[in-house]
C-alpha atoms as a PDB file:
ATOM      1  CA  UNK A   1       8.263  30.847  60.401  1.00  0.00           C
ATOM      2  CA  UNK A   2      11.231  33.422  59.825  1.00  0.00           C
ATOM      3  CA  UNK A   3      13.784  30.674  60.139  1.00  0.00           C
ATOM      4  CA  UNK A   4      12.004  28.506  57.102  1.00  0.00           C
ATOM      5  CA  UNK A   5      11.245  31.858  55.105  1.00  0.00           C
ATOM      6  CA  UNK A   6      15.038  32.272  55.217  1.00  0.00           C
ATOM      7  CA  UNK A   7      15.871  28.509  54.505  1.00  0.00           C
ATOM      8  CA  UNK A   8      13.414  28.737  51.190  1.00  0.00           C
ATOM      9  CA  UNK A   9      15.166  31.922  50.280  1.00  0.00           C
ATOM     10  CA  UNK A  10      18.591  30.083  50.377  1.00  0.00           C
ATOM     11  CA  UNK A  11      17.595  27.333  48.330  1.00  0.00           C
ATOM     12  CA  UNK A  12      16.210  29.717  45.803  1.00  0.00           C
ATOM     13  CA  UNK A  13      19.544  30.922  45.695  1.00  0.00           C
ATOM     14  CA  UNK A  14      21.222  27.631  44.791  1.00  0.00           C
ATOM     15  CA  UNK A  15      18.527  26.761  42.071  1.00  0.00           C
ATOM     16  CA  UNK A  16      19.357  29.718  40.645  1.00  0.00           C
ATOM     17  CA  UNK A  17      23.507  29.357  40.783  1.00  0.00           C
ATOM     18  CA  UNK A  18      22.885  26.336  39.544  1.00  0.00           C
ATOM     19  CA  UNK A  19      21.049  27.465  36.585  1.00  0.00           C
ATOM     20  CA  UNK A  20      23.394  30.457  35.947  1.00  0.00           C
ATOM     21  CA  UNK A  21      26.570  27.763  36.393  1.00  0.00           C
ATOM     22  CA  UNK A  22      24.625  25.085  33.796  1.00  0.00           C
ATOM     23  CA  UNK A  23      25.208  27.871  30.895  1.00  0.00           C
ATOM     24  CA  UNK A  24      29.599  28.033  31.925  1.00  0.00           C
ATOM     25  CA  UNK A  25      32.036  26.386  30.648  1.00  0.00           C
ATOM     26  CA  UNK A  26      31.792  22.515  31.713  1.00  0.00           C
ATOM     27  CA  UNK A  27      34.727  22.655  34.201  1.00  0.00           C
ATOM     28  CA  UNK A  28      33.287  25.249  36.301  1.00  0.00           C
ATOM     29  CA  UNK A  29      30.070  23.422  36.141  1.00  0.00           C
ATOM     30  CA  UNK A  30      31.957  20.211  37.931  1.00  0.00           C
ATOM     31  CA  UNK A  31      33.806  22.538  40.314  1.00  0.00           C
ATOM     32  CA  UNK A  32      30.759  24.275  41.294  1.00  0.00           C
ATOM     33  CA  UNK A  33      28.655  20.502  41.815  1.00  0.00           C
ATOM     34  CA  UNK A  34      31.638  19.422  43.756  1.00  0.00           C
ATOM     35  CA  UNK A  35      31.286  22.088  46.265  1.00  0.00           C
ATOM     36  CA  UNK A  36      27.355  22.019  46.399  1.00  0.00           C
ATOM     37  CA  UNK A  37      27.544  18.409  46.850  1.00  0.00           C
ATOM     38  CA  UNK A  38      29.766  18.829  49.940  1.00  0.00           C
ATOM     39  CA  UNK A  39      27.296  21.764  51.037  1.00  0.00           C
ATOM     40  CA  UNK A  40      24.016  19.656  50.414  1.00  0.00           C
ATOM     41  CA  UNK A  41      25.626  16.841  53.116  1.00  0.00           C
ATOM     42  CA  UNK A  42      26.146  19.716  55.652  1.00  0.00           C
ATOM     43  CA  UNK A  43      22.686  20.784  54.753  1.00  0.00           C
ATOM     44  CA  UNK A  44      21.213  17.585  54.943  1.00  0.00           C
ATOM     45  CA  UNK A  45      22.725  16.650  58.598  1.00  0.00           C
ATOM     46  CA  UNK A  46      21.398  20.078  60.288  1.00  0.00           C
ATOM     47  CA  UNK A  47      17.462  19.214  59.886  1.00  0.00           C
ATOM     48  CA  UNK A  48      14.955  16.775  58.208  1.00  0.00           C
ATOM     49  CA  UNK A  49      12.490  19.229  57.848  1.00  0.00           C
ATOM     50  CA  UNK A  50      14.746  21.451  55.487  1.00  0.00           C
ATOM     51  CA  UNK A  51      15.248  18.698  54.032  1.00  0.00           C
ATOM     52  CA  UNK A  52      11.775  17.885  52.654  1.00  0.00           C
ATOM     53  CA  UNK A  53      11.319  21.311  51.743  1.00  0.00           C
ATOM     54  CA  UNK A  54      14.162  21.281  49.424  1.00  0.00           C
ATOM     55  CA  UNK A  55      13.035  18.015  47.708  1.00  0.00           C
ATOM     56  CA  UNK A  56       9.776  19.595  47.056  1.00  0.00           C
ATOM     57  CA  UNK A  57      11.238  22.482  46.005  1.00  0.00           C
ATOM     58  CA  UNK A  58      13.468  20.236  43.689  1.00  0.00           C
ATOM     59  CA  UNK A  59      10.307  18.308  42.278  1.00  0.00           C
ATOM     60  CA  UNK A  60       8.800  21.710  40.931  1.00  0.00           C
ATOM     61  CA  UNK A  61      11.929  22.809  39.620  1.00  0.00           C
ATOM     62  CA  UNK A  62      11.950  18.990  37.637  1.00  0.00           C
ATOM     63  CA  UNK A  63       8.619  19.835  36.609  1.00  0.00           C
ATOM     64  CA  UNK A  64       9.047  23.612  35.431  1.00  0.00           C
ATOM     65  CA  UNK A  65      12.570  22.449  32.876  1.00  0.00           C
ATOM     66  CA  UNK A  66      12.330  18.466  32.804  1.00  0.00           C
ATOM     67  CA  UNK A  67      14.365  15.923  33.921  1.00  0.00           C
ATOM     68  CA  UNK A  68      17.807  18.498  33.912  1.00  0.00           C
ATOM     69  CA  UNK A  69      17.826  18.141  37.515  1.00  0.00           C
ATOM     70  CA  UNK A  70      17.608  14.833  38.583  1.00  0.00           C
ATOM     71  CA  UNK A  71      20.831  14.748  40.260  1.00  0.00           C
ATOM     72  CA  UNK A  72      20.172  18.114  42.031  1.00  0.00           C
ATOM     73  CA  UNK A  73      18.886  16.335  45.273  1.00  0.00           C
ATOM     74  CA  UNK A  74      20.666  13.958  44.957  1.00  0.00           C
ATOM     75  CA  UNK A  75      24.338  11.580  45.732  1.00  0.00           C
ATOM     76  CA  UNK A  76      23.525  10.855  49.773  1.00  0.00           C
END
């Protein structure tokens, strides 16, 4: 229970880079989606589960600001 506490906790963190990166200038905002798209695959491989969480976690996000971030779970 710990271990998915912790794993929630993370991807809090990234929504919320994310959402501090959106309102930077536009080339940080690609450097930044670069290196969370390379840290989403690594994510991805380690567990299924996570993996679910963070697309539900996605789908509220979605939900809370629109359609802003479609791509967020996105390029597999």
């Amino acid at each position: 229970m710990c271990k998915m506490a912790t794993t929630l906790l993370k991807i809090e963190q990234i929504l919320n880079t994310k959402l501090e990166i959106r309102n930077s200038k536009q080339s940080q905002t690609t450097q930044f989606q670069m290196f969370q798209t390379r840290k989403f695959r690594a994510f991805e491989n380690s567990n299924l589960f996570r993996i679910s969480i963070f697309e539900i976690r996605v789908f509220r996000v979605q939900t809370l600001f629109g359609s802003g971030y479609a791509g967020l779970g996105g390029k597999r």
